[in-house]
N, C-alpha and C. Protein backbone atom coordinates (compact mmCIF):
# COMPACT_ATOMS: atom_id res chain seq x y z
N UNK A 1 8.82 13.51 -9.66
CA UNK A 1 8.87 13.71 -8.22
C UNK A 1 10.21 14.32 -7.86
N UNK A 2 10.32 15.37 -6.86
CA UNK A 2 11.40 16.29 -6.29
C UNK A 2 11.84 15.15 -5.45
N UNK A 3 13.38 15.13 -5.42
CA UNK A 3 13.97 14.69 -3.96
C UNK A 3 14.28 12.93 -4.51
N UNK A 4 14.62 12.48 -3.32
CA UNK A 4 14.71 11.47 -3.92
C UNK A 4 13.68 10.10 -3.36
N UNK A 5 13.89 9.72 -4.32
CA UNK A 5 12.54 8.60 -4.52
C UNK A 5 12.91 7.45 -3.64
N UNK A 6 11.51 7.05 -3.18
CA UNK A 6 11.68 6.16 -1.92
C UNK A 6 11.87 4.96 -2.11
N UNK A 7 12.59 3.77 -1.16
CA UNK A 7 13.03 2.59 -1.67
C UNK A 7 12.06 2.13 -0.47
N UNK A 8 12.41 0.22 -0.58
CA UNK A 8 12.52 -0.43 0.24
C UNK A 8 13.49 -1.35 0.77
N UNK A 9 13.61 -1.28 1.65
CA UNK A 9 14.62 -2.66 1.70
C UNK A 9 14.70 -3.82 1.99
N UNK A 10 15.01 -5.48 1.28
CA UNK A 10 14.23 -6.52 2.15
C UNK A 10 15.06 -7.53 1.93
N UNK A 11 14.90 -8.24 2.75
CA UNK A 11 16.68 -9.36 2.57
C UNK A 11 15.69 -10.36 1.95
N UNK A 12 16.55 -11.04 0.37
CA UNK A 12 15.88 -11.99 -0.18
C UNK A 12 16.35 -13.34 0.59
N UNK A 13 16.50 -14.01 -0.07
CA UNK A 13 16.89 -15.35 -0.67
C UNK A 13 17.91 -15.39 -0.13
N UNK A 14 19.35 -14.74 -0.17
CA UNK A 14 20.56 -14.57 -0.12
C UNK A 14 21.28 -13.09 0.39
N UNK A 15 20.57 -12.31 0.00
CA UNK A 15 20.83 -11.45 -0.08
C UNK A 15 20.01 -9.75 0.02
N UNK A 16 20.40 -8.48 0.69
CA UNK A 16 19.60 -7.34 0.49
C UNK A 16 18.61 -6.95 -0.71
N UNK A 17 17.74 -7.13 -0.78
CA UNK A 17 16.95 -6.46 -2.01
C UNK A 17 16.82 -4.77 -1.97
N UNK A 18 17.11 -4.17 -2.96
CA UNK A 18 16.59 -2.56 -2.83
C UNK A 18 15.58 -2.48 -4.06
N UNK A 19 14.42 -2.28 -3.45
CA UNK A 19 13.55 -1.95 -4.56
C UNK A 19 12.71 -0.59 -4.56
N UNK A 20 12.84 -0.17 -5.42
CA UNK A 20 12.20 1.41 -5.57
C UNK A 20 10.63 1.43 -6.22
N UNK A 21 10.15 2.34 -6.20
CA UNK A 21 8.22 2.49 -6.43
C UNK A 21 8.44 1.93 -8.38
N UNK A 22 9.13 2.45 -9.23
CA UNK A 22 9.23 2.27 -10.17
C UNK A 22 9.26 1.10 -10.83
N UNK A 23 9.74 -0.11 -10.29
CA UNK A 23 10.15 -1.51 -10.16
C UNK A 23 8.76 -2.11 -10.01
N UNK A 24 8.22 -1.59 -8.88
CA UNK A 24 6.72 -2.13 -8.56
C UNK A 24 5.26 -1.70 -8.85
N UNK A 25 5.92 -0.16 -10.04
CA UNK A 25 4.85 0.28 -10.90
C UNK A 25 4.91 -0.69 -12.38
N UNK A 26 6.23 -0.95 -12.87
CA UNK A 26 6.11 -1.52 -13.84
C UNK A 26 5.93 -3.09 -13.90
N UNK A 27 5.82 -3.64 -12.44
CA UNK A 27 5.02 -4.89 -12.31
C UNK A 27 3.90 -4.60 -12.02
N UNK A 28 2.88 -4.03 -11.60
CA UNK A 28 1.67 -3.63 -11.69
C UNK A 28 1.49 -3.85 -13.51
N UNK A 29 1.88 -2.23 -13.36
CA UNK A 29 1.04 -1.28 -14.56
C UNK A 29 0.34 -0.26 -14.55
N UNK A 30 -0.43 0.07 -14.71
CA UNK A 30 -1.51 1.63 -14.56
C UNK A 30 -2.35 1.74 -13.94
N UNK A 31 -3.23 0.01 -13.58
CA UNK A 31 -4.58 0.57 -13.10
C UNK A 31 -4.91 0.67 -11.82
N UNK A 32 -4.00 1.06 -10.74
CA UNK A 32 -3.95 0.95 -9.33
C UNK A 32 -3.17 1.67 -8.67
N UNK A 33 -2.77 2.71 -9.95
CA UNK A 33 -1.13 3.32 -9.16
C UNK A 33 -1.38 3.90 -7.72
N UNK A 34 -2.49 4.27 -7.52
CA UNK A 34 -2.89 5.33 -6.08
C UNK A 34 -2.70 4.18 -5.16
N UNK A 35 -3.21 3.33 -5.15
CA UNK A 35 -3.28 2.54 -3.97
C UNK A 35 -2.22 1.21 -4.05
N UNK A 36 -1.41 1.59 -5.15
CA UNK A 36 0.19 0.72 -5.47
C UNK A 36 0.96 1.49 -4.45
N UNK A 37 1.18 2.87 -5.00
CA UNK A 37 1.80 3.95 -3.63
C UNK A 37 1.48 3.99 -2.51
N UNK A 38 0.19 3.73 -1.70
CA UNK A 38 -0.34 4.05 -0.48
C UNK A 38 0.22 2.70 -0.24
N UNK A 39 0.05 1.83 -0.58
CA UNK A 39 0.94 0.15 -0.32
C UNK A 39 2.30 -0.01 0.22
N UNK A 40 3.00 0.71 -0.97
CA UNK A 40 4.40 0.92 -1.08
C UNK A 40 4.79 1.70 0.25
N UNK A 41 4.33 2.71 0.81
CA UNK A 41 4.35 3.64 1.47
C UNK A 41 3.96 3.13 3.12
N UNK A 42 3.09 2.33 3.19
CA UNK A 42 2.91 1.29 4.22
C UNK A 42 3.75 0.21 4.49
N UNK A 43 4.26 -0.12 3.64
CA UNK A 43 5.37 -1.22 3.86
C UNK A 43 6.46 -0.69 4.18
N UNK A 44 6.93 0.47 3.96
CA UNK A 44 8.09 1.29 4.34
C UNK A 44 8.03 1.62 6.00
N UNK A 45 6.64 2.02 6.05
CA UNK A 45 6.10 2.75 7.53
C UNK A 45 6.52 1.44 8.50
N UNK A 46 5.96 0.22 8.09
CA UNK A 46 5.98 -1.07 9.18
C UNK A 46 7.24 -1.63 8.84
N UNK A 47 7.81 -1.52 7.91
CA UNK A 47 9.20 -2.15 8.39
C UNK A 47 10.00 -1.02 9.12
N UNK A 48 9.91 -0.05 8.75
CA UNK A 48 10.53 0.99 10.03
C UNK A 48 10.23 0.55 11.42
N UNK A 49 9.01 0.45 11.64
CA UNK A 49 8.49 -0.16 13.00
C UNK A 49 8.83 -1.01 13.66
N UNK A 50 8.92 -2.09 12.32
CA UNK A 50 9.01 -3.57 13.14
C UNK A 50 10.20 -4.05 12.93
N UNK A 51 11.28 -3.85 12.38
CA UNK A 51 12.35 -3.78 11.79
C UNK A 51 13.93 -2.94 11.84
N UNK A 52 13.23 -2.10 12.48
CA UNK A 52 14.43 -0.68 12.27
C UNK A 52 15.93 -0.83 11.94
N UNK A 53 16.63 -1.75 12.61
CA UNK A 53 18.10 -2.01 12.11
C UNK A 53 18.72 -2.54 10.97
N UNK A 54 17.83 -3.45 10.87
CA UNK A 54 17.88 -4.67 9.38
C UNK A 54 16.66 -4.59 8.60
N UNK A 55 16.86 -4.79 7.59
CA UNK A 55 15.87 -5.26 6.13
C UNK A 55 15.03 -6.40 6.70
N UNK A 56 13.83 -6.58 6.40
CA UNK A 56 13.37 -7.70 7.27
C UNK A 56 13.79 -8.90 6.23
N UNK A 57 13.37 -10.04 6.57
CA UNK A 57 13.14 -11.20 5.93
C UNK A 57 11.75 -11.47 4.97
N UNK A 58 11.83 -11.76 3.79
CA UNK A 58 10.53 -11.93 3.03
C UNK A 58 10.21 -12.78 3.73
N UNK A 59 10.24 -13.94 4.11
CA UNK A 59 9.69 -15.48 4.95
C UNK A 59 9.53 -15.30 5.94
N UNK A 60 10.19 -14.39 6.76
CA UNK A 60 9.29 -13.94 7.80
C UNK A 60 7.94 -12.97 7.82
N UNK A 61 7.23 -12.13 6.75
CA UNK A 61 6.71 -11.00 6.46
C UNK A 61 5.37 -12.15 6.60
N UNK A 62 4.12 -12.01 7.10
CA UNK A 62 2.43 -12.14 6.76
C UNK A 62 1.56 -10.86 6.74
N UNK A 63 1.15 -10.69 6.00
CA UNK A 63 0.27 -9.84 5.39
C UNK A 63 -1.43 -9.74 5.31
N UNK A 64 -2.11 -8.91 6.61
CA UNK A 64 -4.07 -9.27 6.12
C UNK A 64 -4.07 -7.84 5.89
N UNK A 65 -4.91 -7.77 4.85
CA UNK A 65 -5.32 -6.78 4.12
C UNK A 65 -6.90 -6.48 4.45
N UNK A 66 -7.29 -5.14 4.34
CA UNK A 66 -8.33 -4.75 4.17
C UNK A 66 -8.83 -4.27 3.17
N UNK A 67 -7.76 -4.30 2.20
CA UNK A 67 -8.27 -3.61 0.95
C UNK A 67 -8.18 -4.75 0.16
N UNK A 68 -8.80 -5.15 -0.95
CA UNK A 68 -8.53 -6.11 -2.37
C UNK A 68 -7.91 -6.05 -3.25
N UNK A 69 -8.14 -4.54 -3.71
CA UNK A 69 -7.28 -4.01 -4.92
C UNK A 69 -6.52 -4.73 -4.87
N UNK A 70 -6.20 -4.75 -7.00
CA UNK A 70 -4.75 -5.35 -7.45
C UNK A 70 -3.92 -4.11 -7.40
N UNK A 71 -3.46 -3.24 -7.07
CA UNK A 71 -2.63 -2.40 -6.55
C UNK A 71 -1.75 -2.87 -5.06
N UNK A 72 -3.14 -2.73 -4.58
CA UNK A 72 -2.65 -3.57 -3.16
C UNK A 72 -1.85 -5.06 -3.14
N UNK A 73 -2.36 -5.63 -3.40
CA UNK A 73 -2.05 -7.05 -3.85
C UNK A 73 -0.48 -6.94 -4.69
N UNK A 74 -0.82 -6.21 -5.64
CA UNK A 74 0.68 -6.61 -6.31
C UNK A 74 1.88 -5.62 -5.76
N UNK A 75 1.71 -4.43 -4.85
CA UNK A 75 2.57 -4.07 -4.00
C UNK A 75 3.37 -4.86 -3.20
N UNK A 76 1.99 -5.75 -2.65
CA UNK A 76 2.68 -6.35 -1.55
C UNK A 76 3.65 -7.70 -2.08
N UNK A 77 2.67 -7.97 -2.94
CA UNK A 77 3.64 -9.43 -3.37
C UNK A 77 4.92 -9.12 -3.96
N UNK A 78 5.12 -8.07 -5.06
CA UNK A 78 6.33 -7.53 -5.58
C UNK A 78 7.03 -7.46 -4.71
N UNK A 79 6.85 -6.77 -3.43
CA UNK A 79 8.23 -6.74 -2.28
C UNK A 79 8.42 -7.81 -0.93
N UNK A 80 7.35 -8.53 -1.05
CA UNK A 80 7.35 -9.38 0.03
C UNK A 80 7.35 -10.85 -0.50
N UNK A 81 6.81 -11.26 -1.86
CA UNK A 81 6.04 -12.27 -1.83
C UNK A 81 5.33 -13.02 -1.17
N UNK A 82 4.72 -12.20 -0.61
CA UNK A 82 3.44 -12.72 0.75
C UNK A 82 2.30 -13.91 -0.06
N UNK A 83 1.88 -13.02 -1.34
CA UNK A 83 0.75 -13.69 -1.92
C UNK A 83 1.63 -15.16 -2.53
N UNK A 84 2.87 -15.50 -3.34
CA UNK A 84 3.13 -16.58 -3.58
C UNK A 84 3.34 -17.46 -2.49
N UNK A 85 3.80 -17.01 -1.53
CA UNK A 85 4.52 -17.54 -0.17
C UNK A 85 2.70 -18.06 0.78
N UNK A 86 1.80 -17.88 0.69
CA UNK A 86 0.59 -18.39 1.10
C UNK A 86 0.49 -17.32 1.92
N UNK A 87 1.17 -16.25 2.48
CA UNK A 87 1.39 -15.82 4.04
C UNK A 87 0.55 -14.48 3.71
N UNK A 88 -0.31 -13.69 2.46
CA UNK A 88 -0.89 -12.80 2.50
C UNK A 88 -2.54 -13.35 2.61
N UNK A 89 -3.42 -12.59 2.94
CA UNK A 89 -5.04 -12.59 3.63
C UNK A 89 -5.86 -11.30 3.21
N UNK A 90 -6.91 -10.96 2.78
CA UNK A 90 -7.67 -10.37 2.84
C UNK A 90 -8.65 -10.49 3.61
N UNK A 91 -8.83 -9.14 4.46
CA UNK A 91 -9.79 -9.62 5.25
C UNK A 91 -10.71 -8.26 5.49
N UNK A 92 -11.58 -7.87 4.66
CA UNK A 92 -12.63 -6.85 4.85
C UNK A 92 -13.64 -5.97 6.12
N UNK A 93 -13.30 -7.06 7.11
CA UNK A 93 -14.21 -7.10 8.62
C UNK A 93 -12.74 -5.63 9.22
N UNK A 94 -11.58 -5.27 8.73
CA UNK A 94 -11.47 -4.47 9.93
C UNK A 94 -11.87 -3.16 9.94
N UNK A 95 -11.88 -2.46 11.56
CA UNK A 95 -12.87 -1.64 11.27
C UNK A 95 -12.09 -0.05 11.11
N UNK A 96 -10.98 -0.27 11.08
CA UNK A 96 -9.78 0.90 10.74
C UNK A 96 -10.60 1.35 9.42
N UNK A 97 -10.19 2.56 8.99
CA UNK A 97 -10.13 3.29 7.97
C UNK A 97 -10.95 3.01 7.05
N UNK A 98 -12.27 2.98 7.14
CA UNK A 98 -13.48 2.88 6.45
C UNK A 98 -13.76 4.44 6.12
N UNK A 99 -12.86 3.98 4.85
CA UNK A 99 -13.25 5.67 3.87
C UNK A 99 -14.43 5.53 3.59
N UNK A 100 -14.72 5.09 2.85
CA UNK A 100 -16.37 5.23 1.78
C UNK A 100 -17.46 4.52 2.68
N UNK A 101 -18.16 5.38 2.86
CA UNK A 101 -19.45 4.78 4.05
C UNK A 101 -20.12 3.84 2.75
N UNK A 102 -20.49 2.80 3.73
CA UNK A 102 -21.58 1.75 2.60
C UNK A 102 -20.69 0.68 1.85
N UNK A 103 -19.22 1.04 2.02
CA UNK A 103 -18.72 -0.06 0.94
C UNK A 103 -17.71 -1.08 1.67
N UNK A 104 -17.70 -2.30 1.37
CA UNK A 104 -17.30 -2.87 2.19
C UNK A 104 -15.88 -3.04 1.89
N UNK A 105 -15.01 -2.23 2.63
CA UNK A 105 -13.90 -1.75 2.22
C UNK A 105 -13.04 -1.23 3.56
N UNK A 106 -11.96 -2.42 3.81
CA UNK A 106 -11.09 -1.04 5.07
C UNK A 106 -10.13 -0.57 3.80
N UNK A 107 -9.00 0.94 4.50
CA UNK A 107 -7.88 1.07 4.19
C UNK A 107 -6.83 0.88 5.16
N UNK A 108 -7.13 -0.62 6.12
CA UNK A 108 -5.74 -1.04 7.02
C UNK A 108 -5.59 -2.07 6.06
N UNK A 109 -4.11 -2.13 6.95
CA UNK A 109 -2.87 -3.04 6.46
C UNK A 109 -2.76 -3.51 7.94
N UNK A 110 -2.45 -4.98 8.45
CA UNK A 110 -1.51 -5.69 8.85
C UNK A 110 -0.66 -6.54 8.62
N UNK A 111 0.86 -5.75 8.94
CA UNK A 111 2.02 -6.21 8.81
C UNK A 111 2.84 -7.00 9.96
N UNK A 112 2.72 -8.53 10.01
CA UNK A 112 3.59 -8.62 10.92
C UNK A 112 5.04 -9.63 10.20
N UNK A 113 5.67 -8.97 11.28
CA UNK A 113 7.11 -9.90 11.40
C UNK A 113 8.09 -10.20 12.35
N UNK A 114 7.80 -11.63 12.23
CA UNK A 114 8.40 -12.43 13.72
C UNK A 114 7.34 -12.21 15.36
N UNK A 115 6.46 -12.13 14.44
CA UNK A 115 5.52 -12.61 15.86
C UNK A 115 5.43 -10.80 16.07
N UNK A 116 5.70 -9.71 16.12
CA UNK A 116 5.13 -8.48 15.75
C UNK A 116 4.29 -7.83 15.11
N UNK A 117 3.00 -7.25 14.77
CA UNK A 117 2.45 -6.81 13.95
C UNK A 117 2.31 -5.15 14.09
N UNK A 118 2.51 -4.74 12.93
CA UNK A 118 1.72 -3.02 12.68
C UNK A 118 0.76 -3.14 11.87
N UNK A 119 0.02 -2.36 12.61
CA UNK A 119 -1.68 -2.05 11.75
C UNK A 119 -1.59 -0.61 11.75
N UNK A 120 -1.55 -0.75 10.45
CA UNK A 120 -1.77 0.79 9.54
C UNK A 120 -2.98 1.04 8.93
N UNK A 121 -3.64 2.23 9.51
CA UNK A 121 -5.00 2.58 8.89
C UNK A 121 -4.55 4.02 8.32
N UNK A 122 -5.10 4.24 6.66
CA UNK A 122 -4.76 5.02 6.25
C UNK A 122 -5.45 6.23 6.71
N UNK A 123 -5.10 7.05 7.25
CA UNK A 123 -5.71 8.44 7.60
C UNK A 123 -6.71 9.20 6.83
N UNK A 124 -7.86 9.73 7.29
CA UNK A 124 -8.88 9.80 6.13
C UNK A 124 -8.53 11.01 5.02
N UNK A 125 -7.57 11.96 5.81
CA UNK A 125 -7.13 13.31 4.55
C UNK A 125 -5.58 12.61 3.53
N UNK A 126 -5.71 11.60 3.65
CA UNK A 126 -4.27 10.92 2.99
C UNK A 126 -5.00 11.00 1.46
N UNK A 127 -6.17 10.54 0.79
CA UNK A 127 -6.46 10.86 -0.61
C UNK A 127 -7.47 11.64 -0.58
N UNK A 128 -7.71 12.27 -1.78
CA UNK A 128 -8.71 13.24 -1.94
C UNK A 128 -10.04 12.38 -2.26
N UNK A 129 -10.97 13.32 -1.73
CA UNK A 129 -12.39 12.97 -1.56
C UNK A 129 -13.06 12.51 -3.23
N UNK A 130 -12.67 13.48 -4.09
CA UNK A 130 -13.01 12.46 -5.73
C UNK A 130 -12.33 11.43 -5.89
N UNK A 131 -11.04 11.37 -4.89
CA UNK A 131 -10.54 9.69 -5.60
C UNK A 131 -11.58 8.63 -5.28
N UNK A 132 -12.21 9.02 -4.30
CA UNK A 132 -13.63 7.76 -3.47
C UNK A 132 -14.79 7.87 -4.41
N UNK A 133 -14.88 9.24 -5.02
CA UNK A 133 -16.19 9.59 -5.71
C UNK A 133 -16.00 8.90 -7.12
N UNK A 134 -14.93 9.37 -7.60
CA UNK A 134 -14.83 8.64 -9.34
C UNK A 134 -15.00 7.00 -8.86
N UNK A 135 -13.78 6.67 -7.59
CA UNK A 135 -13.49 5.41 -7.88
C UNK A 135 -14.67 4.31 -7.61
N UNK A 136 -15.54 4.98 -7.53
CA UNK A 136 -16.81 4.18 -6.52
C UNK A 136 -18.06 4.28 -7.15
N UNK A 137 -17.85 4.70 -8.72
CA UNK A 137 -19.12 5.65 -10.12
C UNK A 137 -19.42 4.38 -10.45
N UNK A 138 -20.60 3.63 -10.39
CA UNK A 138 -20.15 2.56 -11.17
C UNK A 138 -20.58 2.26 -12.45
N UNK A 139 -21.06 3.14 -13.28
CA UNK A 139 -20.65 3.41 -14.60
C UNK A 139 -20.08 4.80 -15.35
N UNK A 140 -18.61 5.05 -15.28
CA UNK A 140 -18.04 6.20 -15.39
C UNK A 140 -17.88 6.11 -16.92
N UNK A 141 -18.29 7.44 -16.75
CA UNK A 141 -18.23 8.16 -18.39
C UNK A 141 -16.87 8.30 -18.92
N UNK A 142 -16.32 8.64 -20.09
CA UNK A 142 -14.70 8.54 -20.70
C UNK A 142 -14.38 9.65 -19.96
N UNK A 143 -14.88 10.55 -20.05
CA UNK A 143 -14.48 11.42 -19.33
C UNK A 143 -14.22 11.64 -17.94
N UNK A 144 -14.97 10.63 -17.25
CA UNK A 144 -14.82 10.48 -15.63
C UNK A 144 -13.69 9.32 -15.72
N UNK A 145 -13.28 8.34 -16.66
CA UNK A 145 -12.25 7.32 -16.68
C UNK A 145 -10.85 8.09 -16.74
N UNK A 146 -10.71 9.23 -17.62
CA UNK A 146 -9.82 9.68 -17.85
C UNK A 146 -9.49 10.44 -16.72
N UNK A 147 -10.31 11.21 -16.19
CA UNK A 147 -9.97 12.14 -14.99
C UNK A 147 -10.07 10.97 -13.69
N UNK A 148 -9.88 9.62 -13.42
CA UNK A 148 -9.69 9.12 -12.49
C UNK A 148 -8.54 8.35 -12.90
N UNK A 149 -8.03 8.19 -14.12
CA UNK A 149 -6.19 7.54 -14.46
C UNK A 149 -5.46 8.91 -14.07
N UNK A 150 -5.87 10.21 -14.33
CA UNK A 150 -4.86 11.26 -14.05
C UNK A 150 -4.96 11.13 -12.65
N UNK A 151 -6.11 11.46 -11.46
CA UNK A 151 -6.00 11.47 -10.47
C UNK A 151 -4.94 10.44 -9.79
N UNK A 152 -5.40 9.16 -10.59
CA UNK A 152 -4.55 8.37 -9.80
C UNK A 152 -2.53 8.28 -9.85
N UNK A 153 -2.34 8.87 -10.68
CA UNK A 153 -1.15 9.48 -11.04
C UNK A 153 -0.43 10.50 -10.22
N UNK A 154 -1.45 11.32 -10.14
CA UNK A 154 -1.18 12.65 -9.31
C UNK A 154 -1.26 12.24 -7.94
N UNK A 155 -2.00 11.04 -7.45
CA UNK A 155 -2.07 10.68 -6.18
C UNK A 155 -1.06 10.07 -5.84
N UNK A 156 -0.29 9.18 -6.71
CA UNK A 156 0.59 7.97 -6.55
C UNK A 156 2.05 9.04 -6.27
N UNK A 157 2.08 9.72 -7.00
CA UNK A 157 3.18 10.67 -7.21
C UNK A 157 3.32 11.67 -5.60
N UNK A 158 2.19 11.74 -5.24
CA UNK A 158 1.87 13.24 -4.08
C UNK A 158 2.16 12.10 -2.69
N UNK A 159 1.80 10.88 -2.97
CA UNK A 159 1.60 9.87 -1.49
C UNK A 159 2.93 9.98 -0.98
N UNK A 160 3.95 9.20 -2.76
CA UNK A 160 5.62 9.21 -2.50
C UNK A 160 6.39 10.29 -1.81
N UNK A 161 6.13 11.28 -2.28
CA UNK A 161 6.54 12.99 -1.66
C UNK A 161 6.26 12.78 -0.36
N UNK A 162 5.53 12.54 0.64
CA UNK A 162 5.24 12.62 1.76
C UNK A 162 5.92 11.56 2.69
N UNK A 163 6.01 12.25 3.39
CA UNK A 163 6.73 11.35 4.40
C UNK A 163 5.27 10.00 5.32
N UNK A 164 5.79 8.75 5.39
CA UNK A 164 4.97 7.57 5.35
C UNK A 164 4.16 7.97 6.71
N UNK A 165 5.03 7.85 7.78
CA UNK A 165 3.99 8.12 8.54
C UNK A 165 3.17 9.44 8.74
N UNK A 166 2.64 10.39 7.99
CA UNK A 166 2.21 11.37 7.50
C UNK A 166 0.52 10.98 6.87
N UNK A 167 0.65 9.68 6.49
CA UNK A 167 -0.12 9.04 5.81
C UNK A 167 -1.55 8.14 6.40
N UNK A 168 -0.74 7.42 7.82
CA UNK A 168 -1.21 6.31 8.65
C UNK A 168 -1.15 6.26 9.93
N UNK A 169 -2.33 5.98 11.02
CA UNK A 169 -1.90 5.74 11.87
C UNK A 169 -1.05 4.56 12.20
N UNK A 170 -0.45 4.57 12.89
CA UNK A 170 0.15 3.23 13.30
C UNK A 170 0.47 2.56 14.67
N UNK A 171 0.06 1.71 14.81
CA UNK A 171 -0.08 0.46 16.16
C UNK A 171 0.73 -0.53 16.20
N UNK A 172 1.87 -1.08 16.70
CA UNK A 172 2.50 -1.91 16.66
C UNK A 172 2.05 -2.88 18.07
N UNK A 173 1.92 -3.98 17.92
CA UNK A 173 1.51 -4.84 18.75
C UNK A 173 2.25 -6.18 18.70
């Protein structure tokens, strides 16, 4: 990736945390990178929002999700610890960003902190239309496996490049 690579910032325990996409790819791993980045990239967007002067507080951060993915999931927990902390939710019913007709699936995020929330729905031209098609095959050939680990590479990589809110609408409430 050109330029420089995007962080986050989040006051731990004691102290500022700076954590970069790389940190929270190699707590993942491989099989989610597209929607590890679109994560990463949302959490940047709403703490801008809800946050702007200071790093927020992890203990203050709750998290409902519309998506399941372990991408999603371990984004969020890597920089928030929402999921150890009890304070993350999945919740499938919202009606934001229903990419794939038929599947029961949003692509919002709500982020709140300190009694604030942003709801980020990912914009429908934010991934390409085969990332929905491979990712949704449900018995993919080696050849459709392989060309949906590259996609998701090339996606994870193209999300970072872009500037966040580029990505999502966003509602702060």
């Amino acid at each position: 990736m050109d330029g420089v690579a995007p962080i986050v910032l989040i006051e731990g325990e004691e102290e500022i945390i700076r954590i970069g996409f790389d940190a929270v790819a190699a707590y993942h791993g491989q099989a989610a990178l597209a929607m590890l980045a679109v994560t990463f990239q949302a959490l940047r967007l709403a703490f801008a929002a809800l946050s702007p002067s200071v790093p927020p507080r992890r203990k203050d951060i709750t998290i409902t999700s519309g998506h399941p993915g372990p991408g999603v999931r371990d984004a969020f927990e890597f920089v928030t610890r929402a999921v150890t902390r009890n304070s993350y939710v999945v919740d499938r019913s919202f009606a934001e960003s229903r990419l794939v007709p038929g599947a029961d699936i949003s692509y919002s995020f709500r982020v709140s902190i300190s009694g604030r929330t942003a709801i980020l729905g990912l914009r429908p031209d934010a991934l390409p239309e085969r990332f929905f098609t491979l990712n949704f095959t449900p018995s993919r050939t080696a050849e459709q496996e392989r060309e949906l680990s590259a996609l998701k590479r090339s996606i994870a990589e193209n999300v970072l490049a872009r500037p966040a809110d580029q990505l999502f609408t966003l509602t702060v409430v």
